[in-house]
Protein backbone atom coordinates (compact mmCIF):
# COMPACT_ATOMS: atom_id res chain seq x y z
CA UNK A 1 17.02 -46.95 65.86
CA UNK A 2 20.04 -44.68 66.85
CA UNK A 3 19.01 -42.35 64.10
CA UNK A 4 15.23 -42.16 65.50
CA UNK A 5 13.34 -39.16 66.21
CA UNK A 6 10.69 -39.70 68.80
CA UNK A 7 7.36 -37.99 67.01
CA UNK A 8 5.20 -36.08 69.47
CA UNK A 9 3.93 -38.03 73.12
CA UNK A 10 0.34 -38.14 73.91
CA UNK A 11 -1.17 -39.72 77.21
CA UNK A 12 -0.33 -42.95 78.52
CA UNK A 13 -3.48 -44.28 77.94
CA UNK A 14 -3.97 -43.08 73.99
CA UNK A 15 -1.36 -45.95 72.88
CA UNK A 16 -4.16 -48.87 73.97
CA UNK A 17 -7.25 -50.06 72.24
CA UNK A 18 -10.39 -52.01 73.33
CA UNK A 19 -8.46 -55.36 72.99
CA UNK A 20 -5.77 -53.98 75.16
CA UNK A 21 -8.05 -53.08 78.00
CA UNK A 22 -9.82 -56.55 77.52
CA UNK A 23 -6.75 -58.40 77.26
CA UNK A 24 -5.65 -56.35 80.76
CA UNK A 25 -9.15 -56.80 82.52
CA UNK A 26 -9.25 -60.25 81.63
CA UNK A 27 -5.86 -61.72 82.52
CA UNK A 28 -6.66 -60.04 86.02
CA UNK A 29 -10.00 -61.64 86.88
CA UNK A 30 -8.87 -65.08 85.59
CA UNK A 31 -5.80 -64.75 88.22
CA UNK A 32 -7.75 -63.12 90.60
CA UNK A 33 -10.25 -65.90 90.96
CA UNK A 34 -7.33 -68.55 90.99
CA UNK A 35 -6.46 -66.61 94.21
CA UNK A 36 -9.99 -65.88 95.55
CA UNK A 37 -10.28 -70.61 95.51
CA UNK A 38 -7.27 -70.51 97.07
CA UNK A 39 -7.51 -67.98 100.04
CA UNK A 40 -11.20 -70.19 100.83
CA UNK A 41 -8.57 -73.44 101.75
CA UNK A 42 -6.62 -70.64 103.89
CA UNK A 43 -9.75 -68.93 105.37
CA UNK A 44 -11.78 -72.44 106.37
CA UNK A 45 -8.98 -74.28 108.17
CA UNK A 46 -10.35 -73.60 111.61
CA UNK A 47 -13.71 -75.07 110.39
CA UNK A 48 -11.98 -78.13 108.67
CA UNK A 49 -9.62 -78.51 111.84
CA UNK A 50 -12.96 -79.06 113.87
CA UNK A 51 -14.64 -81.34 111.52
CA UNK A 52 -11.32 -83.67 111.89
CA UNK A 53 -11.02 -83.79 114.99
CA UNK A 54 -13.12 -85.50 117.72
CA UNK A 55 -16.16 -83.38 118.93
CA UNK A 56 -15.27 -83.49 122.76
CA UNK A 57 -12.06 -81.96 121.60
CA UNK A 58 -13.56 -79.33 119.53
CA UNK A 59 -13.73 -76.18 121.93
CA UNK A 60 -16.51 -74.73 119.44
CA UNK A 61 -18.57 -78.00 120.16
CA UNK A 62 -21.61 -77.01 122.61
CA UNK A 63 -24.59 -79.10 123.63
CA UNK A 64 -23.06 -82.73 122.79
CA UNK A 65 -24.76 -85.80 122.93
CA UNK A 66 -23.17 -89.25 124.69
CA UNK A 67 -23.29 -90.73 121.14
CA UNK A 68 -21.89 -87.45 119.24
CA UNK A 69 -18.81 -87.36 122.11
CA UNK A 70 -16.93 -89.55 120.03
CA UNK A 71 -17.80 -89.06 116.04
CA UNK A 72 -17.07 -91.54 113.18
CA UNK A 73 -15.68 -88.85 111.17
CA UNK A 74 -12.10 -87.88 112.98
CA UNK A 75 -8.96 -87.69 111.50
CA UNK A 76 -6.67 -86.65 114.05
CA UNK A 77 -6.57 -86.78 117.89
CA UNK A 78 -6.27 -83.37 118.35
CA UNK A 79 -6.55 -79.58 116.88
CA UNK A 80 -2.34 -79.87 117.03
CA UNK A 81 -1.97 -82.86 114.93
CA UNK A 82 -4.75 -81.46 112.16
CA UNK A 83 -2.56 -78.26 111.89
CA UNK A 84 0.27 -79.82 111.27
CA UNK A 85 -1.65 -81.76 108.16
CA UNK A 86 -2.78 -79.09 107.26
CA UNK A 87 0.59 -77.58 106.85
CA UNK A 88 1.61 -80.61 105.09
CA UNK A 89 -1.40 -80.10 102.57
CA UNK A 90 -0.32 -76.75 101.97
CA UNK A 91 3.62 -78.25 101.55
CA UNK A 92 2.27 -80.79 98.84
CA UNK A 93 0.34 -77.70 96.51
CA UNK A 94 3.12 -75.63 96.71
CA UNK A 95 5.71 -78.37 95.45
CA UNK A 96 3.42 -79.15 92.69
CA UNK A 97 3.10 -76.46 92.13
CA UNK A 98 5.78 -75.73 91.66
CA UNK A 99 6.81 -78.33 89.35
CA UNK A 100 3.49 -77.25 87.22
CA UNK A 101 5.09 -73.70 87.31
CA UNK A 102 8.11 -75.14 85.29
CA UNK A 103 5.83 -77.39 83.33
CA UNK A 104 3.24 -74.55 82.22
CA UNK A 105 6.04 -72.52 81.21
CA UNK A 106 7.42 -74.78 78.74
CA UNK A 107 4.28 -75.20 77.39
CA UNK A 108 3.29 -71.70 77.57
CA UNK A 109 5.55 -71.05 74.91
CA UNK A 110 4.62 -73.60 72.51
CA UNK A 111 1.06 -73.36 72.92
CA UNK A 112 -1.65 -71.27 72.62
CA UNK A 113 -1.43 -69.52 76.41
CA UNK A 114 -5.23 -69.13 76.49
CA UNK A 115 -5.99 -72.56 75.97
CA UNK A 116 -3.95 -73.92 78.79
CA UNK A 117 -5.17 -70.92 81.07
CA UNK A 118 -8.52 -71.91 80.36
CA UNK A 119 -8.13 -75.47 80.78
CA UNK A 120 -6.49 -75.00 84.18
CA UNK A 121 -8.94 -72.87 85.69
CA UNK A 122 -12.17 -75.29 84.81
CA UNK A 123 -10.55 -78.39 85.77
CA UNK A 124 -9.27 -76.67 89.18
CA UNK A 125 -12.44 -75.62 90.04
CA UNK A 126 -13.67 -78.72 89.76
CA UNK A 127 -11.01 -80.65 91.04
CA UNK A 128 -11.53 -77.73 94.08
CA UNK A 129 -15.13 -78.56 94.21
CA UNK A 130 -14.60 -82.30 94.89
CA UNK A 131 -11.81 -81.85 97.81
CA UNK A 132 -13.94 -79.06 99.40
CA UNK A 133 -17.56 -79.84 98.50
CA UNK A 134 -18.32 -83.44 97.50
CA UNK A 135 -16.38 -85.66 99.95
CA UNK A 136 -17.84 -83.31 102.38
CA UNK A 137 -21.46 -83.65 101.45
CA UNK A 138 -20.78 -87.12 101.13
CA UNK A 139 -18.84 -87.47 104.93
CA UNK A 140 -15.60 -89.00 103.09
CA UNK A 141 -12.59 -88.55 104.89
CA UNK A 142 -9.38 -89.88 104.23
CA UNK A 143 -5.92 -88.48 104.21
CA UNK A 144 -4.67 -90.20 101.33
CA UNK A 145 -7.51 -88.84 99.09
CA UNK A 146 -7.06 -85.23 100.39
CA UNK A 147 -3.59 -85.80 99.36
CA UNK A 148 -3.83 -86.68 95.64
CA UNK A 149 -7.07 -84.15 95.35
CA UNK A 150 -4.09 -81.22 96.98
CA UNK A 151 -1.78 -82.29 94.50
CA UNK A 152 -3.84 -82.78 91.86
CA UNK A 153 -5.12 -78.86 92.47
CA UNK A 154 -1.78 -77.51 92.36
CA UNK A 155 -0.81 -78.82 89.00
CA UNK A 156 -4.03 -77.69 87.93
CA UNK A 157 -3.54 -73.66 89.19
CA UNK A 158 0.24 -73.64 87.67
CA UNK A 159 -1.66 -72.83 84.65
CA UNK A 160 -2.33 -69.47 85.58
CA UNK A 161 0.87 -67.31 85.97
CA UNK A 162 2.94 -67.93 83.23
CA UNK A 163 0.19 -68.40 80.74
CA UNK A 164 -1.76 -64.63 82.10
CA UNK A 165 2.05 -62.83 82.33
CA UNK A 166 2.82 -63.92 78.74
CA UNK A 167 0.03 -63.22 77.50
CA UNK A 168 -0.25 -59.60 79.12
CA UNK A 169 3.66 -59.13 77.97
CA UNK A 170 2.69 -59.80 74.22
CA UNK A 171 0.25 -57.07 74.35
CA UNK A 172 2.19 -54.52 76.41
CA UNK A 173 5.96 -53.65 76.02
CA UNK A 174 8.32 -51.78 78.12
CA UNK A 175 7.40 -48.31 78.31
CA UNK A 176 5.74 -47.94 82.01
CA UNK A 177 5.78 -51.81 82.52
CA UNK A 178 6.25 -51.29 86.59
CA UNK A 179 3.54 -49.13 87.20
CA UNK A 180 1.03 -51.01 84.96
CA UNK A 181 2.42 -54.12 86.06
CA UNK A 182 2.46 -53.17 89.45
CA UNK A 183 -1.66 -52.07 88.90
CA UNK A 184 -2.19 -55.88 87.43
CA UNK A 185 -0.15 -57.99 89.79
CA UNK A 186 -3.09 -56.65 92.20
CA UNK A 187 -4.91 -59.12 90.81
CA UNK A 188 -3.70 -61.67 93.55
CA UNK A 189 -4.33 -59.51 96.87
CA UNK A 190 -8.04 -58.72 94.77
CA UNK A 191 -8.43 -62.54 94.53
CA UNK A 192 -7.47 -63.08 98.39
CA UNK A 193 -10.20 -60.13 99.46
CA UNK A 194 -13.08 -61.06 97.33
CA UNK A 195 -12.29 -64.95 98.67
CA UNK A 196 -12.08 -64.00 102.10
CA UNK A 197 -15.54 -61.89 101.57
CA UNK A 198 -16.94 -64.54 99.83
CA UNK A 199 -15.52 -67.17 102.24
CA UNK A 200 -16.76 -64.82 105.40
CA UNK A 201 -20.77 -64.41 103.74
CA UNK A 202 -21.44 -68.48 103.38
CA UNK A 203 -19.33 -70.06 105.92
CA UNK A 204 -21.98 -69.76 108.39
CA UNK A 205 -23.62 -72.43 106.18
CA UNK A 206 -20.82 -74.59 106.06
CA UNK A 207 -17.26 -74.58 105.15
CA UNK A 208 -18.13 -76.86 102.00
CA UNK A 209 -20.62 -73.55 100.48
CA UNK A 210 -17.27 -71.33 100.28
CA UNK A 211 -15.63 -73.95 98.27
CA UNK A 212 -18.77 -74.48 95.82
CA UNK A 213 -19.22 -70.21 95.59
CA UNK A 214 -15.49 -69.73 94.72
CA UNK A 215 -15.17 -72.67 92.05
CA UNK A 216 -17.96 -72.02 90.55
CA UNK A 217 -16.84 -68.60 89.83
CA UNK A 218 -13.33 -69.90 88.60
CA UNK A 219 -15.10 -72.50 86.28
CA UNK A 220 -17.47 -69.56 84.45
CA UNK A 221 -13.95 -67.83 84.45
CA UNK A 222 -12.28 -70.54 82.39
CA UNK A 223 -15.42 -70.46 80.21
CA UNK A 224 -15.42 -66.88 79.73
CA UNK A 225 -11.28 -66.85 78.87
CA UNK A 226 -11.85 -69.67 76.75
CA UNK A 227 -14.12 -68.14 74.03
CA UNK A 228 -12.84 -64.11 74.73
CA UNK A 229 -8.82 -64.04 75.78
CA UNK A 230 -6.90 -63.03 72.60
CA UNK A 231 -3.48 -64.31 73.46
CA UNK A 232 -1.40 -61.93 71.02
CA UNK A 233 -2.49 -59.05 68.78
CA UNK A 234 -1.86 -61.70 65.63
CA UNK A 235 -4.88 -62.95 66.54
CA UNK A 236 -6.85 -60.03 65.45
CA UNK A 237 -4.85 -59.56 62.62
CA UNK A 238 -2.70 -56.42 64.19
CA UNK A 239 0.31 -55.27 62.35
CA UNK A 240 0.84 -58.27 59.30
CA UNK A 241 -0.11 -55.35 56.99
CA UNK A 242 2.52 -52.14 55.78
CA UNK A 243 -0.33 -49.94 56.70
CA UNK A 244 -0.99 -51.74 60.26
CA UNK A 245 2.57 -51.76 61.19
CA UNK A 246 3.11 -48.22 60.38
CA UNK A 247 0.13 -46.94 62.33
CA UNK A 248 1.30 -49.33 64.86
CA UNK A 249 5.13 -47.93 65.06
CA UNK A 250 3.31 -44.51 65.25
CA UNK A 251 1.37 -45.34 68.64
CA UNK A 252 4.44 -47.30 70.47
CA UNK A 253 6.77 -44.91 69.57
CA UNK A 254 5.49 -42.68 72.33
CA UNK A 255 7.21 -43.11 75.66
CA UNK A 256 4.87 -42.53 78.68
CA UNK A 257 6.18 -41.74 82.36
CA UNK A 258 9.89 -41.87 81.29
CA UNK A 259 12.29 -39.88 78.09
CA UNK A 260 15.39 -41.12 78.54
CA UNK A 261 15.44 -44.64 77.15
CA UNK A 262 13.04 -44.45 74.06
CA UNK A 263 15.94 -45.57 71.86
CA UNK A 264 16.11 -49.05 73.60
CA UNK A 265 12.01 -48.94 74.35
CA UNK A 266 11.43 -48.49 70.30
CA UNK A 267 13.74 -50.64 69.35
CA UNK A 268 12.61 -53.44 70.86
CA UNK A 269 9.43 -52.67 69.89
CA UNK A 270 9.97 -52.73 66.38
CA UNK A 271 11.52 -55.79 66.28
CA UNK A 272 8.60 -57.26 68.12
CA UNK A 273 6.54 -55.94 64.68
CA UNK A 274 9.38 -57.31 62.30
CA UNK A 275 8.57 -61.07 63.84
CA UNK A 276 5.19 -60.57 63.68
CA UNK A 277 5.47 -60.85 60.28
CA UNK A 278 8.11 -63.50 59.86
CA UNK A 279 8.02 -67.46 60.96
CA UNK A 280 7.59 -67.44 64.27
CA UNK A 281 10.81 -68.03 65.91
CA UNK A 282 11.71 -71.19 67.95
CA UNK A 283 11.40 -70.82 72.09
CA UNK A 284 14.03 -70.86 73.99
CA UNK A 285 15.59 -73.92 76.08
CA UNK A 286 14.64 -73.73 79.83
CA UNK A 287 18.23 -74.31 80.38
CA UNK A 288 18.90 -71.48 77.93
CA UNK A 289 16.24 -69.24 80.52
CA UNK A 290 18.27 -70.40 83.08
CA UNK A 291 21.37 -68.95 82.61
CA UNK A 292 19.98 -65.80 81.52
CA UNK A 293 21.33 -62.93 83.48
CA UNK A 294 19.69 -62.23 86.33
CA UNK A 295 17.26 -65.19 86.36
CA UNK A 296 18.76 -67.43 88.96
CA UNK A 297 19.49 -64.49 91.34
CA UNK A 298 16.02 -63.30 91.23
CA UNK A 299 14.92 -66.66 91.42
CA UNK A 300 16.57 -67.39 94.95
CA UNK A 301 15.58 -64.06 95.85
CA UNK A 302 11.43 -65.15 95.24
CA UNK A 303 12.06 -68.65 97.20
CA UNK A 304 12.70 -66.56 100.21
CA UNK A 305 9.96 -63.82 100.02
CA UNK A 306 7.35 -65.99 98.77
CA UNK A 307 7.66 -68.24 101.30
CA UNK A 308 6.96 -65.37 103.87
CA UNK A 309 4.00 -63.98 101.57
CA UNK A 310 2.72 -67.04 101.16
CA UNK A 311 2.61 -67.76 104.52
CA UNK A 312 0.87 -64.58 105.93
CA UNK A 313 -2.03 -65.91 102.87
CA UNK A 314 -1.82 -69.31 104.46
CA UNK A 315 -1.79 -68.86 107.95
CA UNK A 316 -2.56 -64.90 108.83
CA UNK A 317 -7.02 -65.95 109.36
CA UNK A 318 -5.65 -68.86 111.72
CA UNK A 319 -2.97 -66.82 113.70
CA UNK A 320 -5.16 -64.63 114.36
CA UNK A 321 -8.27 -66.87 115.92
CA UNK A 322 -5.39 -69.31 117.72
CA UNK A 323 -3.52 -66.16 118.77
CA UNK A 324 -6.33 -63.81 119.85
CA UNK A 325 -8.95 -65.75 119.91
CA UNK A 326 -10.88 -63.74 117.01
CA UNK A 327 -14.38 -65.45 115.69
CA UNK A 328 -13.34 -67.02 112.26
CA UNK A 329 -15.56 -64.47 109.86
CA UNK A 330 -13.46 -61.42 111.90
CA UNK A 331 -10.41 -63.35 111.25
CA UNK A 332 -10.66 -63.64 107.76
CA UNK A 333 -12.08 -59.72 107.33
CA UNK A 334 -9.41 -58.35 109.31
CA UNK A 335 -6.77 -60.60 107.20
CA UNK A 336 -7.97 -58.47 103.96
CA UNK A 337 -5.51 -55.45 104.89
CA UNK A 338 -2.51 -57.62 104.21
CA UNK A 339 -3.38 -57.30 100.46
CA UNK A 340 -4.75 -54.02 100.58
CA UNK A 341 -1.17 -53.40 101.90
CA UNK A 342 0.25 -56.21 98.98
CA UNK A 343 -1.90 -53.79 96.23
CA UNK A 344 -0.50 -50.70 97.01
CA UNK A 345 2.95 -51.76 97.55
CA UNK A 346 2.90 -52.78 94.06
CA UNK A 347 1.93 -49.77 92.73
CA UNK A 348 3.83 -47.62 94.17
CA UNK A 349 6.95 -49.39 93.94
CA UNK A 350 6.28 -50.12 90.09
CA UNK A 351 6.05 -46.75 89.77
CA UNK A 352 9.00 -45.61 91.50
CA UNK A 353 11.66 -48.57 89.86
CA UNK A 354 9.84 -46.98 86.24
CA UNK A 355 11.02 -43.48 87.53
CA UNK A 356 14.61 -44.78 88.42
CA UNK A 357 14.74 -47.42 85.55
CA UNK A 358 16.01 -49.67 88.66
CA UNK A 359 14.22 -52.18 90.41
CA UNK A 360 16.59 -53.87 92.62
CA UNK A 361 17.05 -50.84 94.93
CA UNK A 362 13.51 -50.19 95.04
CA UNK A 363 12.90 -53.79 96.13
CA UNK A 364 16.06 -53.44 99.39
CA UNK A 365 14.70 -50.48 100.64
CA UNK A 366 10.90 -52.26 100.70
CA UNK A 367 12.12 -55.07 102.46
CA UNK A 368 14.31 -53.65 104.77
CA UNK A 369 11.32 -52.15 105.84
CA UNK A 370 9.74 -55.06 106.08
CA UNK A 371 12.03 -56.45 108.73
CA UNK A 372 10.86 -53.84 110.72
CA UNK A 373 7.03 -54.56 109.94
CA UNK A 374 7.79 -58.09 110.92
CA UNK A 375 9.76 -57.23 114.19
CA UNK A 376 6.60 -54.75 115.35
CA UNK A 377 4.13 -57.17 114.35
CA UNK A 378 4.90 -59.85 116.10
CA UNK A 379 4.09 -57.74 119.43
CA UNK A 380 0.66 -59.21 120.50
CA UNK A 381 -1.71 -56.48 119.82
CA UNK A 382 -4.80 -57.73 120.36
CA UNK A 383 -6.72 -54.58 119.36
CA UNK A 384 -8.13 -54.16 115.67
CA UNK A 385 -7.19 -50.84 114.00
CA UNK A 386 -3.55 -50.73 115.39
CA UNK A 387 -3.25 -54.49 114.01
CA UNK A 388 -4.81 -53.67 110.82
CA UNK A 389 -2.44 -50.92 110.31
CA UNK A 390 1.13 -53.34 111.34
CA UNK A 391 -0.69 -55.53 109.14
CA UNK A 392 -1.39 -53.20 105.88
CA UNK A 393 2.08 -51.92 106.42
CA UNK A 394 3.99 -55.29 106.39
CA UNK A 395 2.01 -56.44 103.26
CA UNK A 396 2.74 -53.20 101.61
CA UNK A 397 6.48 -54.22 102.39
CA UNK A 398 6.16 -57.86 101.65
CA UNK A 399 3.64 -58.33 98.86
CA UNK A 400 5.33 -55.19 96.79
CA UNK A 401 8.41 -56.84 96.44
CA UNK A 402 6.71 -60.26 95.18
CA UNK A 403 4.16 -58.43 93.20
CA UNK A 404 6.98 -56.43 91.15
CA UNK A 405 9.77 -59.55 91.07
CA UNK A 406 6.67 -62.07 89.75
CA UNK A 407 5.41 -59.53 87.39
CA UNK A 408 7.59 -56.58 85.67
CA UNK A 409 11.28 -57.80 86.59
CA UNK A 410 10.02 -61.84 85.61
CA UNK A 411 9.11 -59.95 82.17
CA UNK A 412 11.98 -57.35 81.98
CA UNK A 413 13.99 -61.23 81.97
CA UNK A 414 12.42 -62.67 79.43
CA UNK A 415 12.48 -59.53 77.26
CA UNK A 416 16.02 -58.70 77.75
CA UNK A 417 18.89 -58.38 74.66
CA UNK A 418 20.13 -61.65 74.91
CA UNK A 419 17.05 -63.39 73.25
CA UNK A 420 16.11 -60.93 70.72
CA UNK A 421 15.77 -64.14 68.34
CA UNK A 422 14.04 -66.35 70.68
CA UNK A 423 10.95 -63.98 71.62
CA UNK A 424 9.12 -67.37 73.12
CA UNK A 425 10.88 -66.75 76.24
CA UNK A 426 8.75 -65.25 78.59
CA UNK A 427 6.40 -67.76 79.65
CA UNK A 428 9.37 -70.38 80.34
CA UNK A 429 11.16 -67.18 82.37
CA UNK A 430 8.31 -66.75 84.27
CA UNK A 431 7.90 -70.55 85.43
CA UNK A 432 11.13 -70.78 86.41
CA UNK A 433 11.01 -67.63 88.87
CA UNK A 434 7.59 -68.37 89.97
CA UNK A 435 8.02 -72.07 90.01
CA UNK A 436 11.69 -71.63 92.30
CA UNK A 437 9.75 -69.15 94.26
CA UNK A 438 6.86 -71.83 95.08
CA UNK A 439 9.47 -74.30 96.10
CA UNK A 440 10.80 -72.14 98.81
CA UNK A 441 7.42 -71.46 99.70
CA UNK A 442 6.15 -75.02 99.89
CA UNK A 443 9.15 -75.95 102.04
CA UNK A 444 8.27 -72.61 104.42
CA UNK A 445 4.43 -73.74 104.62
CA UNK A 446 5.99 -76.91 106.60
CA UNK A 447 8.43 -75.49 108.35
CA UNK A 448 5.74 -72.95 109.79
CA UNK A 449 3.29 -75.67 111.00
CA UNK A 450 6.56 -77.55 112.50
CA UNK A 451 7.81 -73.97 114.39
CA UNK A 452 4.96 -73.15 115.53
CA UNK A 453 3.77 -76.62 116.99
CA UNK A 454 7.29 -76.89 118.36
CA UNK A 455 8.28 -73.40 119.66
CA UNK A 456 5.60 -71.00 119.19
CA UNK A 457 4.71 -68.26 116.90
CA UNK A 458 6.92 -65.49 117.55
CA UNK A 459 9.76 -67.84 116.56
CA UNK A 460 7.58 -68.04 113.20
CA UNK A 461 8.08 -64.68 113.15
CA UNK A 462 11.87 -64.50 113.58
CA UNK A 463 12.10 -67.21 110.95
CA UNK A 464 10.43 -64.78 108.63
CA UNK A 465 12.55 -61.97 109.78
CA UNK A 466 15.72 -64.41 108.56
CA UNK A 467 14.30 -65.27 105.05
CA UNK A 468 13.70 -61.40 104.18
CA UNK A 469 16.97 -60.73 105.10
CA UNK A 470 18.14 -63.79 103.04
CA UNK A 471 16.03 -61.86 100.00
CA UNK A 472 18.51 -58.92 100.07
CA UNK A 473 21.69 -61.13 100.22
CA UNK A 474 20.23 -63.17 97.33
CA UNK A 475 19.83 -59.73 94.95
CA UNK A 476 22.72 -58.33 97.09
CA UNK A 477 24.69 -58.16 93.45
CA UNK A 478 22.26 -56.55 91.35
CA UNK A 479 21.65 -54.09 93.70
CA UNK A 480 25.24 -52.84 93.83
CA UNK A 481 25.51 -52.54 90.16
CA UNK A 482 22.43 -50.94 89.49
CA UNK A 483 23.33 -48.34 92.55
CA UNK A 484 26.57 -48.10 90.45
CA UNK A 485 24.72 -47.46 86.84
CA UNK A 486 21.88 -44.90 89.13
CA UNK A 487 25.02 -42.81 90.47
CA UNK A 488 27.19 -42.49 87.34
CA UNK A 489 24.13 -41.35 85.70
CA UNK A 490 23.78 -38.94 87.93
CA UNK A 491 26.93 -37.91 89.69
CA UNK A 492 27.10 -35.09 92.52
CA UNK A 493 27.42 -32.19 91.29
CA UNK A 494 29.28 -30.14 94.60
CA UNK A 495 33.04 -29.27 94.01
């Protein structure tokens, strides 16, 4: 590879085919409509609150009836006591989900990724459809079923990110991976605003209507991924030829955005064409992924800014109707600038880390930032553009960071030297970051109910304020050495 001459460049976007773009457009809608089921749990909770609670408690609750003062159909005494299931239902995804994270990933590897994406997303959308729709058309309440269903849905969506990441990561290699990463991993903050536009349209109808709109859409999805996804360019036949393999060393030998590492960028690309004709090798242990460098840091680092992301997707639509006292359907539009915010902070970002070939800086100076979002908005500014603005700012801050560590860094790990001979890493690297990242965040969705119940939200906010910092400390080494590697490749220059 040393002895490589890079032939001529063309334009980023000459080195892809049709089954690249499909593979791309794909992968985002089926993760994007994972989110958009999700945000309609996070975007309903004032209208499921209500229906749990007794009607002469609910404030909403006009015109009552002696015999509708008291309803067969509570759960709770009070709006306090259903927000603090809530929070628990939102604990008991996350840690399965978690634990599905690790789970897909192992078998992401060993198994055809587009038949375990596919599975996931039609039996969460109906799984979705039951918990949200049925029992409620039906008048069936009961804790302990909500429970299992919650449970049951986040072993279900675990099926999603390691599967779509691995599969986008066979197709695409390193050259520009943080900008075109950082354009995918929009798929998530796309998901939360077409939910929370669905979610806003039919709610007027009933909360169960948003649940039976955004499953169905997910269950078509899995349907759709099921008979198009190609989950590597074997599948077409791509490169097991002389003639293939050349034309395809000819494409990927062009590096777009960056020069100054096409040694490394073709010569892992060529050895992803070498196995592609060879036995496929055997994946790697997920103790092996593990102990990878740079895994478990990043790792920690995702617990901790997860859990605040995750909890601005969770709880931003019902901070802002407890706090200001917003309609619902305002609540949930206004909460869309957080990923608008989430979207372009991944871009950009992506795009600067390519530039630098660092992405560990790039991520401290976001999130340092972000402290500052946090600190200005958790002033109470009750008027719309100024907290659409605090609020597109802190998800820019807040949602880049997660978008690039869950995306391009989770696949610069499971790409990197040490497992040249195990290339069925990336799905199982993925899980684990993701899947560590989820338990932080599970254990934050609790701990916000608990705070705020207890204290009040602007101690929610100072507890966010604490984990962001805890996300620098936790990538505190990497950050140093790649400062180290950025300035000895370019040292000053004045006398």
């Amino acid at each position: 590879c040393r002895m490589m001459t890079p032939t001529p460049r063309r334009g980023f976007l000459s080195q892809f085919t049709h089954h690249h773009a499909s593979v791309f457009l794909l992968t985002f809608v089926s993760y994007a409509l994972f989110h958009a089921t999700r945000k309609t749990f996070s975007n309903v909770k004032v209208s499921i609150s209500n229906q749990w609670i007794p009607s002469f408690r609910n404030s909403t609750t006009i015109g009552l009836h002696p015999d509708q003062i008291w309803n067969k159909n509570h759960l709770f005494a009070d709006a306090a006591e259903a927000t603090l299931f809530l929070g628990f239902l939102d604990t008991l995804f996350l840690f399965a989900y978690a634990v599905g994270l690790y789970i897909s990933g192992f078998f992401g590897d060993r198994l055809n990724p587009r038949l375990i994406l596919s599975f996931g997303m039609c039996l969460s959308a109906l799984v979705m459809f039951l918990f949200g729709t049925v029992l409620e058309w039906f008048h069936l309440y009961n804790k302990y079923l909500y429970c299992f269903l919650w449970i049951l849905v986040g072993l279900l969506q675990s099926t999603g990110w390691p599967c779509v990441v691995a599969i986008l990561g066979n197709w695409f290699g390193k050259a520009g991976r943080g900008f075109l990463f950082g354009i995918w991993s929009a798929c998530a903050s796309v998901g939360n605003i077409l939910g929370a536009f669905l979610v806003a349209s039919v709610l007027k109808f009933g909360y169960e209507y948003a649940f039976l709109v955004t499953n169905a859409l997910l269950f078509a999805g899995g349907v759709v991924v099921f008979f198009g996804l190609l989950s590597s360019p074997k599948e077409v036949g791509k490169y097991n030829t002389t003639a293939h393999r050349n034309e395809y060393l000819d494409q990927e030998v062009r590096r777009p955005l960056m020069d100054n590492s096409f040694a490394e960028d073709y010569c892992e690309r060529n050895h992803t064409v070498q196995e592609s004709s060879t036995a496929k090798p055997p994946p790697i242990g997920f103790l092996q992924a593990c102990c990878l460098p740079g895994v478990l840091l990043y790792s920690l680092a995702y617990a901790c800014v997860k859990l605040v992301n995750y909890s601005f997707f969770f709880w931003l639509p019902f901070y802002l109707h407890s706090k200001f006292n917003w309609k619902e359907e305002e609540a949930d539009r206004l909460s869309i600038w957080y990923d608008v915010g989430g979207i372009l902070g991944g871009m950009i970002q992506g795009l600067i880390s390519d530039i630098l070939h660092k992405r560990a800086p790039v991520l401290a100076v976001s999130l340092i930032l972000a402290i500052g979002a946090l600190v200005g908005y958790s002033r109470k500014y009750n008027v719309y553009i100024l907290n659409a603005v605090l609020m597109a700012f802190t998800g820019f801050s807040i949602g880049g960071p997660s978008n690039l560590i869950s995306s391009a860094i989770s696949t610069d790990l499971g790409r990197q030297e040490q497992i040249r001979g195990h290339r069925e890493a990336l799905a199982s690297v993925v899980g684990i970051i993701d899947g560590t990242g989820s338990v932080g965040a599970a254990v934050g969705q609790f701990l916000v109910s608990l705070i705020q119940h207890k204290l009040g939200w602007m101690w929610v906010f100072h507890f966010f304020i604490l984990m962001t910092a805890l996300t620098i400390v936790c990538i505190f080494p990497l950050i140093v050495r790649e400062m180290s590697s950025l300035f000895r490749r370019h040292p000053s220059r004045t006398q």
